[in-house]
N, C-alpha and C. Protein backbone atom coordinates (compact mmCIF):
# COMPACT_ATOMS: atom_id res chain seq x y z
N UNK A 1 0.85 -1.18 0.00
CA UNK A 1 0.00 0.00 0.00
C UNK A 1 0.89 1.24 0.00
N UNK A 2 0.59 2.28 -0.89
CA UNK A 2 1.45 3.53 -0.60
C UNK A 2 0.95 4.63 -0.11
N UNK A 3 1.90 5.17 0.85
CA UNK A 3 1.79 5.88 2.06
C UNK A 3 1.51 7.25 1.64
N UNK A 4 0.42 7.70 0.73
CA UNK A 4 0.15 9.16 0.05
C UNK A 4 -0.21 10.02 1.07
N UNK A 5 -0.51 9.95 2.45
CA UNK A 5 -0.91 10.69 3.78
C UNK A 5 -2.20 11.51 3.14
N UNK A 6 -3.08 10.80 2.81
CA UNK A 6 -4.34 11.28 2.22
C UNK A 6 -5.40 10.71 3.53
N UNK A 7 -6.16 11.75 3.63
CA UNK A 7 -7.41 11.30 4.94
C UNK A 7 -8.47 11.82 4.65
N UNK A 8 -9.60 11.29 5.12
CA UNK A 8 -10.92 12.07 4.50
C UNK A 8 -11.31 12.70 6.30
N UNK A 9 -11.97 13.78 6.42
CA UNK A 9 -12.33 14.61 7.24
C UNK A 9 -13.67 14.88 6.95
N UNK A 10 -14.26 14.89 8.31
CA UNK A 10 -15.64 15.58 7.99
C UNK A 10 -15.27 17.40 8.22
N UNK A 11 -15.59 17.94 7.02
CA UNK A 11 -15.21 19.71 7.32
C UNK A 11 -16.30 20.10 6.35
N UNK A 12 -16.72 21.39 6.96
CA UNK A 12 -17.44 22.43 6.15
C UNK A 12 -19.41 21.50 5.87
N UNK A 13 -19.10 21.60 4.51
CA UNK A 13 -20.74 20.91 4.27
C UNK A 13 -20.65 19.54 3.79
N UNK A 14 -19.42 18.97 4.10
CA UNK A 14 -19.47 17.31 3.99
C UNK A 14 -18.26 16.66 4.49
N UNK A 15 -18.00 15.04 4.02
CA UNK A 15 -16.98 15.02 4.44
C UNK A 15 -15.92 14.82 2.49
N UNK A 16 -14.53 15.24 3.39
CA UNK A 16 -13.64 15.77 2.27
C UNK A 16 -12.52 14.97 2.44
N UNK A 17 -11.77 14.80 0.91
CA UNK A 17 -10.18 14.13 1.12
C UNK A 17 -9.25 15.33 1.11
N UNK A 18 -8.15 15.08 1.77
CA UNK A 18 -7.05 16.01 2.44
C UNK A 18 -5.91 15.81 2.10
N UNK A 19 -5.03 16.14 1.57
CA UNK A 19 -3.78 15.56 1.40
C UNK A 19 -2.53 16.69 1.11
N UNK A 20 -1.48 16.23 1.86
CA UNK A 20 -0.49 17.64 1.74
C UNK A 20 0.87 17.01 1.19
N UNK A 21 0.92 16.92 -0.17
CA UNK A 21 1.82 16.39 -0.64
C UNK A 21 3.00 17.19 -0.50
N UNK A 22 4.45 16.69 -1.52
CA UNK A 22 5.27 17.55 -1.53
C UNK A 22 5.18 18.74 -2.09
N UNK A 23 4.53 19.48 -2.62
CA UNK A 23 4.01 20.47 -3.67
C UNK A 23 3.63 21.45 -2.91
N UNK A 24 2.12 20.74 -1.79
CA UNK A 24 1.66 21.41 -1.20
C UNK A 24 2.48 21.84 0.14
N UNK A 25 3.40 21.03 0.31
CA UNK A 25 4.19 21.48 1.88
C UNK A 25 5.19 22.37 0.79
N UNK A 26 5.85 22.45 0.07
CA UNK A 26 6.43 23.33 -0.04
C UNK A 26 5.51 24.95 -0.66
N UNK A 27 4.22 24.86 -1.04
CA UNK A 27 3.73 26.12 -0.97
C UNK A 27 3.48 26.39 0.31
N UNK A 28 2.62 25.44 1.13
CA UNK A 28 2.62 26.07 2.45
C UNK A 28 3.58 26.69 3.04
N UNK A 29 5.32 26.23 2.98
CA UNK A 29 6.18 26.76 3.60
C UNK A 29 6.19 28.19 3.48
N UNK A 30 5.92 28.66 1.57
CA UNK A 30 6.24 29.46 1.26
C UNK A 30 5.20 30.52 1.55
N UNK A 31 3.94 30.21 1.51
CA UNK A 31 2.84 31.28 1.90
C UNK A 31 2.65 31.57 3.42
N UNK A 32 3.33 30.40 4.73
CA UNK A 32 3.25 30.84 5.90
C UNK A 32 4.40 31.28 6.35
N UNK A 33 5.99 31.21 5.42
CA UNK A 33 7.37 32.20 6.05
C UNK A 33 7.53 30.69 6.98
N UNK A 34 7.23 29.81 7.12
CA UNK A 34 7.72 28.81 8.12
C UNK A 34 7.71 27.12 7.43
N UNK A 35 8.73 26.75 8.28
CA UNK A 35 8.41 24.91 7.43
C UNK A 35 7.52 24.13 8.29
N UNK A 36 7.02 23.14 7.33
CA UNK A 36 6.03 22.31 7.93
C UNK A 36 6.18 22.14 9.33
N UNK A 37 7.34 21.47 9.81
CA UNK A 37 7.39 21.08 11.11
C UNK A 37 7.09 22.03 12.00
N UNK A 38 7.64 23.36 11.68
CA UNK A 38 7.32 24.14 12.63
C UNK A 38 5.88 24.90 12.52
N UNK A 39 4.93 25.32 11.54
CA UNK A 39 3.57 25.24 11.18
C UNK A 39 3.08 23.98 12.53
N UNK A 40 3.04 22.80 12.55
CA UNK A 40 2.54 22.07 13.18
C UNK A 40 3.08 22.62 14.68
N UNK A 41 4.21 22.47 14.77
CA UNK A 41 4.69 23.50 16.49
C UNK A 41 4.24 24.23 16.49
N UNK A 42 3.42 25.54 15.85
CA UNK A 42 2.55 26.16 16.31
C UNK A 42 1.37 25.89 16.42
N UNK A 43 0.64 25.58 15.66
CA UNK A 43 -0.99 25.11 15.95
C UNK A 43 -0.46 24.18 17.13
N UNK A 44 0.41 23.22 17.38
CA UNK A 44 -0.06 22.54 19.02
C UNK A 44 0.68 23.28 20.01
N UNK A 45 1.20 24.02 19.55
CA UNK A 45 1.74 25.13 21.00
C UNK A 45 0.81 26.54 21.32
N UNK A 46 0.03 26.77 20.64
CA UNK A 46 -0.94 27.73 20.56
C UNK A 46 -0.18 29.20 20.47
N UNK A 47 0.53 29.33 18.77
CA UNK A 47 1.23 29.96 18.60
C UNK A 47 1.03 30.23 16.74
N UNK A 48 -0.02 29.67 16.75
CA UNK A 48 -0.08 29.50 15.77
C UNK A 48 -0.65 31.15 14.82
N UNK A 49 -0.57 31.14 13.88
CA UNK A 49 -1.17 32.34 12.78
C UNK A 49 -2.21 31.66 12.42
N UNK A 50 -3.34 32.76 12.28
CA UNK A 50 -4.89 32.21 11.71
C UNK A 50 -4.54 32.14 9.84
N UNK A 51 -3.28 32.51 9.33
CA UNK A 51 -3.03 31.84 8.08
C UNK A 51 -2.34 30.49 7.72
N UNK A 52 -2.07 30.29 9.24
CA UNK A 52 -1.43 28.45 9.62
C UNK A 52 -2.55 27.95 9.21
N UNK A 53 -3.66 28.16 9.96
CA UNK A 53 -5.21 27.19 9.92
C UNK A 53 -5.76 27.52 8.35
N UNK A 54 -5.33 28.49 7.93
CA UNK A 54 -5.90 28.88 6.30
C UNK A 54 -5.48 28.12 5.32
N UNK A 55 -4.22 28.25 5.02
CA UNK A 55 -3.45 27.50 4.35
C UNK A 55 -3.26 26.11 4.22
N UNK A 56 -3.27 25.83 5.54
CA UNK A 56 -3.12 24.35 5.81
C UNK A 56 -4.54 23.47 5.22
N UNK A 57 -5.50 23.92 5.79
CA UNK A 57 -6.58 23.50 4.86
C UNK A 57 -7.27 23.63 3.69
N UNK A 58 -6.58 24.91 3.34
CA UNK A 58 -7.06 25.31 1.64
C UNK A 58 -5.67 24.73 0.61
N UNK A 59 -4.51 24.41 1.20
CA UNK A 59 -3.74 23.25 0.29
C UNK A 59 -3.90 21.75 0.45
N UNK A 60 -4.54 21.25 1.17
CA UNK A 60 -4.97 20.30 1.81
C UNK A 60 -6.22 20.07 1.25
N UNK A 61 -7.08 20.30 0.74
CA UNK A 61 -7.85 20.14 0.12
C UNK A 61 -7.59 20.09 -1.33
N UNK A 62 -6.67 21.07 -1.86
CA UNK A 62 -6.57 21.07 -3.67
C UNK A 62 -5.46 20.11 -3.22
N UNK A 63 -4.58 19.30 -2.34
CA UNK A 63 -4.17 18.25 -2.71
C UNK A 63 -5.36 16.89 -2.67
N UNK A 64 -6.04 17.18 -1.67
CA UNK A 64 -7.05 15.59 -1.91
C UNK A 64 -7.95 16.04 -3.05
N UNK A 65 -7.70 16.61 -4.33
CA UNK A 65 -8.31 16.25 -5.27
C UNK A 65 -9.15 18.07 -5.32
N UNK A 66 -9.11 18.54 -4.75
CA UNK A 66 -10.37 19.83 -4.90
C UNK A 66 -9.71 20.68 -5.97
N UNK A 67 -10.78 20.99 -7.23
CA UNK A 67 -9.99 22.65 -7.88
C UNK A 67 -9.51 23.44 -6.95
N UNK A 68 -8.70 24.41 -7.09
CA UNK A 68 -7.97 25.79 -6.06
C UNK A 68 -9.64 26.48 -5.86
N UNK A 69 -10.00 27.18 -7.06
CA UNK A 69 -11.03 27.70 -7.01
C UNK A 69 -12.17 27.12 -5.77
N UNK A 70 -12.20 25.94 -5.72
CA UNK A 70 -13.65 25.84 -5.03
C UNK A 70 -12.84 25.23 -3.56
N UNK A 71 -11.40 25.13 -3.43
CA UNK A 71 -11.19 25.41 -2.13
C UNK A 71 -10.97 26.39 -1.34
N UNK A 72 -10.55 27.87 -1.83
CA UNK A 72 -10.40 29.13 -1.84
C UNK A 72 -11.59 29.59 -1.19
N UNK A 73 -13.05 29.40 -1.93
CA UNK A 73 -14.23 29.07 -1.59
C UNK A 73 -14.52 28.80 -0.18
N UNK A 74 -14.21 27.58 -0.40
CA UNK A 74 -14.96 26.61 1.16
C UNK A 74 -13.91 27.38 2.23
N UNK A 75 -12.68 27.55 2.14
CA UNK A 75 -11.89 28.17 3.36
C UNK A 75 -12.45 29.59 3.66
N UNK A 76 -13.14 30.47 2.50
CA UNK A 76 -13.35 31.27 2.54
C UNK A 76 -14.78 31.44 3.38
N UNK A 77 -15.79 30.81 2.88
CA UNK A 77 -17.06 30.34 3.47
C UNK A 77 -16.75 29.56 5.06
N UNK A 78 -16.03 28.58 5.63
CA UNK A 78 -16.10 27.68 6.24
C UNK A 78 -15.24 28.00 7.65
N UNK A 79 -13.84 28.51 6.89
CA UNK A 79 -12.56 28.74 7.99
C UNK A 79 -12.62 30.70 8.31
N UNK A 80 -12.79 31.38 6.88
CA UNK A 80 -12.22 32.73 7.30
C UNK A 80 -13.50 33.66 8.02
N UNK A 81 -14.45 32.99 7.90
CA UNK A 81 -15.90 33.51 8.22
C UNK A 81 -16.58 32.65 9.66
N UNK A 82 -15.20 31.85 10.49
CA UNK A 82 -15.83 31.28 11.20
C UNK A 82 -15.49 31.89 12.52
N UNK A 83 -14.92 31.46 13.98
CA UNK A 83 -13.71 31.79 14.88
C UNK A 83 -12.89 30.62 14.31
N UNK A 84 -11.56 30.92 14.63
CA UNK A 84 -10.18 29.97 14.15
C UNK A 84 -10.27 28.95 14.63
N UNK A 85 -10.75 28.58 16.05
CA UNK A 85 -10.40 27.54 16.51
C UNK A 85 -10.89 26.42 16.34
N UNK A 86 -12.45 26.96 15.81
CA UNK A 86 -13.38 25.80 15.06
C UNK A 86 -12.55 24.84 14.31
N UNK A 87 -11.78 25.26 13.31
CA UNK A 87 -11.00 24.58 11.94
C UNK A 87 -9.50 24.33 12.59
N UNK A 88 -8.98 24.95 13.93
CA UNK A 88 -7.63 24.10 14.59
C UNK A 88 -7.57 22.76 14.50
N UNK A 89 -8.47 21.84 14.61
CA UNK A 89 -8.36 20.59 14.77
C UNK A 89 -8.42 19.80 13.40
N UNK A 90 -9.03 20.30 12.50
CA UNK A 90 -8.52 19.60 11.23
C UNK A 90 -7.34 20.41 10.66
N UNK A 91 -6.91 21.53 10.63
CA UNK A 91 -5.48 21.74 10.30
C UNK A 91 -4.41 20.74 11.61
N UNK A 92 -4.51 20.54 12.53
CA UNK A 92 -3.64 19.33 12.51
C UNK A 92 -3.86 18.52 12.29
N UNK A 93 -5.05 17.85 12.10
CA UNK A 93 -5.16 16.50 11.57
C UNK A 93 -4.76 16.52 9.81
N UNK A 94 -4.96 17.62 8.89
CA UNK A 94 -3.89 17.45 8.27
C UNK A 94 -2.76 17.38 7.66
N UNK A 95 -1.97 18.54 8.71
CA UNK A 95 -0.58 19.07 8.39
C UNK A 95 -0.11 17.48 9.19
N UNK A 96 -0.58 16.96 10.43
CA UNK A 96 0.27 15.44 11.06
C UNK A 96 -0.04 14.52 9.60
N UNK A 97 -0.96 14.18 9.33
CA UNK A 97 -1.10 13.15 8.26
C UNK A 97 -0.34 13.42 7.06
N UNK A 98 0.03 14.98 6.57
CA UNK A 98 1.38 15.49 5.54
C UNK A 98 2.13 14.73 5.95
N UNK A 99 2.68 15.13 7.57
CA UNK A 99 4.44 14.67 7.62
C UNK A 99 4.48 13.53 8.16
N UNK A 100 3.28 12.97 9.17
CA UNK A 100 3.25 11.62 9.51
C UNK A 100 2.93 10.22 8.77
N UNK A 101 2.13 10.75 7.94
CA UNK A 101 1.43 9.89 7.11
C UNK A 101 -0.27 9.78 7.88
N UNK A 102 -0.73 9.15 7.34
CA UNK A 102 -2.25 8.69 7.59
C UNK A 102 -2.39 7.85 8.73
N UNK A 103 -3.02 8.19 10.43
CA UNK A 103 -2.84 6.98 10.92
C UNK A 103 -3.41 5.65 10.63
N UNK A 104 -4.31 5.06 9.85
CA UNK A 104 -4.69 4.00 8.93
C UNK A 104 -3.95 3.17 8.23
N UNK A 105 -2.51 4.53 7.59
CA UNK A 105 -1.74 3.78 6.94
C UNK A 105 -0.80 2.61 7.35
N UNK A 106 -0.42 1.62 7.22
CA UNK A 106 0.35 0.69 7.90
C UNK A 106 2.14 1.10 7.73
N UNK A 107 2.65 1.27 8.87
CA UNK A 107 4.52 1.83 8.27
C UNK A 107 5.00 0.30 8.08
N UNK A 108 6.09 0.72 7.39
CA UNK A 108 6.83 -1.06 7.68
C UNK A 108 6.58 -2.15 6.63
N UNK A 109 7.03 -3.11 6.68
CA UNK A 109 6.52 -4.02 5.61
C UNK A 109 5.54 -4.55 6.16
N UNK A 110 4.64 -5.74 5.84
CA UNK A 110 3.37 -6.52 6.09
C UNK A 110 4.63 -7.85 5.99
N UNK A 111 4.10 -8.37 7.75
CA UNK A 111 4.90 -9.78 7.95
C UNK A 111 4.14 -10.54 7.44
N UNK A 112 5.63 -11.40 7.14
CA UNK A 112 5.65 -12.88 6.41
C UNK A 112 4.69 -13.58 7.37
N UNK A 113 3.88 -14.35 6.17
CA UNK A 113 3.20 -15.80 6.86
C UNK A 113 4.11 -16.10 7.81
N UNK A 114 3.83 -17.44 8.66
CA UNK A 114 4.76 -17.94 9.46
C UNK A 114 4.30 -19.27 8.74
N UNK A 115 5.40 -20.26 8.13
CA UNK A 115 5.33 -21.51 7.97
C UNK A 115 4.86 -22.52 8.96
N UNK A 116 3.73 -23.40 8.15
CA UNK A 116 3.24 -24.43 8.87
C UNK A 116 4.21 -25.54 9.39
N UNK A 117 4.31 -25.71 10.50
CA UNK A 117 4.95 -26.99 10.42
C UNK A 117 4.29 -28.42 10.26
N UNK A 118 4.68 -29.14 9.72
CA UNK A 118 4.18 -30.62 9.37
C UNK A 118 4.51 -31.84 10.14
């Protein structure tokens, strides 16, 4: 199975796929002045910028598949029109699933059968 750190979330008016590939972590870096790792040190240190929680879910979305346009939209409708903290908890759930991977996903190889003995 490959480890794309893609998750579906219930956000906004349904539930949505999420995904923060390499593309998208390096725009995020570039539109929040900070790198991923530290983006995530702030939202869980409560240090975060209300364009941490913006970004993170409006690239996070045009990576699980959304046009820019109609995620621009929903962040706009959902996150910038809400209080911040509402949408804190799915920006870490998916800036961790960017750099962690998916917790669903399995790390590691898948062990060998164990031979029958006869």
């Amino acid at each position: 199975m490959a480890r794309d750190a893609r998750i579906e979330l219930d956000f906004a008016d349904g539930t949505h796929s999420f995904r923060l590939g390499w593309g998208e972590l390096a725009t995020l870096q570039e539109e929040c002045d900070a790198g991923p790792y530290m983006i995530l040190h702030r939202l869980h240190s409560h240090q975060w910028r209300v364009q941490d929680i913006a970004n993170v879910i409006r690239l996070g979305l045009v990576g699980g598949g959304m046009p820019p346009a109609d995620a621009l939209r929903k962040v706009r409708n959902y996150v910038e029109k809400r209080p911040p903290l509402e949408s804190h908890p799915v920006a870490i759930a998916v800036i961790s699933a960017g750099l962690l991977g998916a917790p669903e996903e399995p790390v590691g190889e898948p062990e060998a059968p164990i031979p029958e003995v006869a």
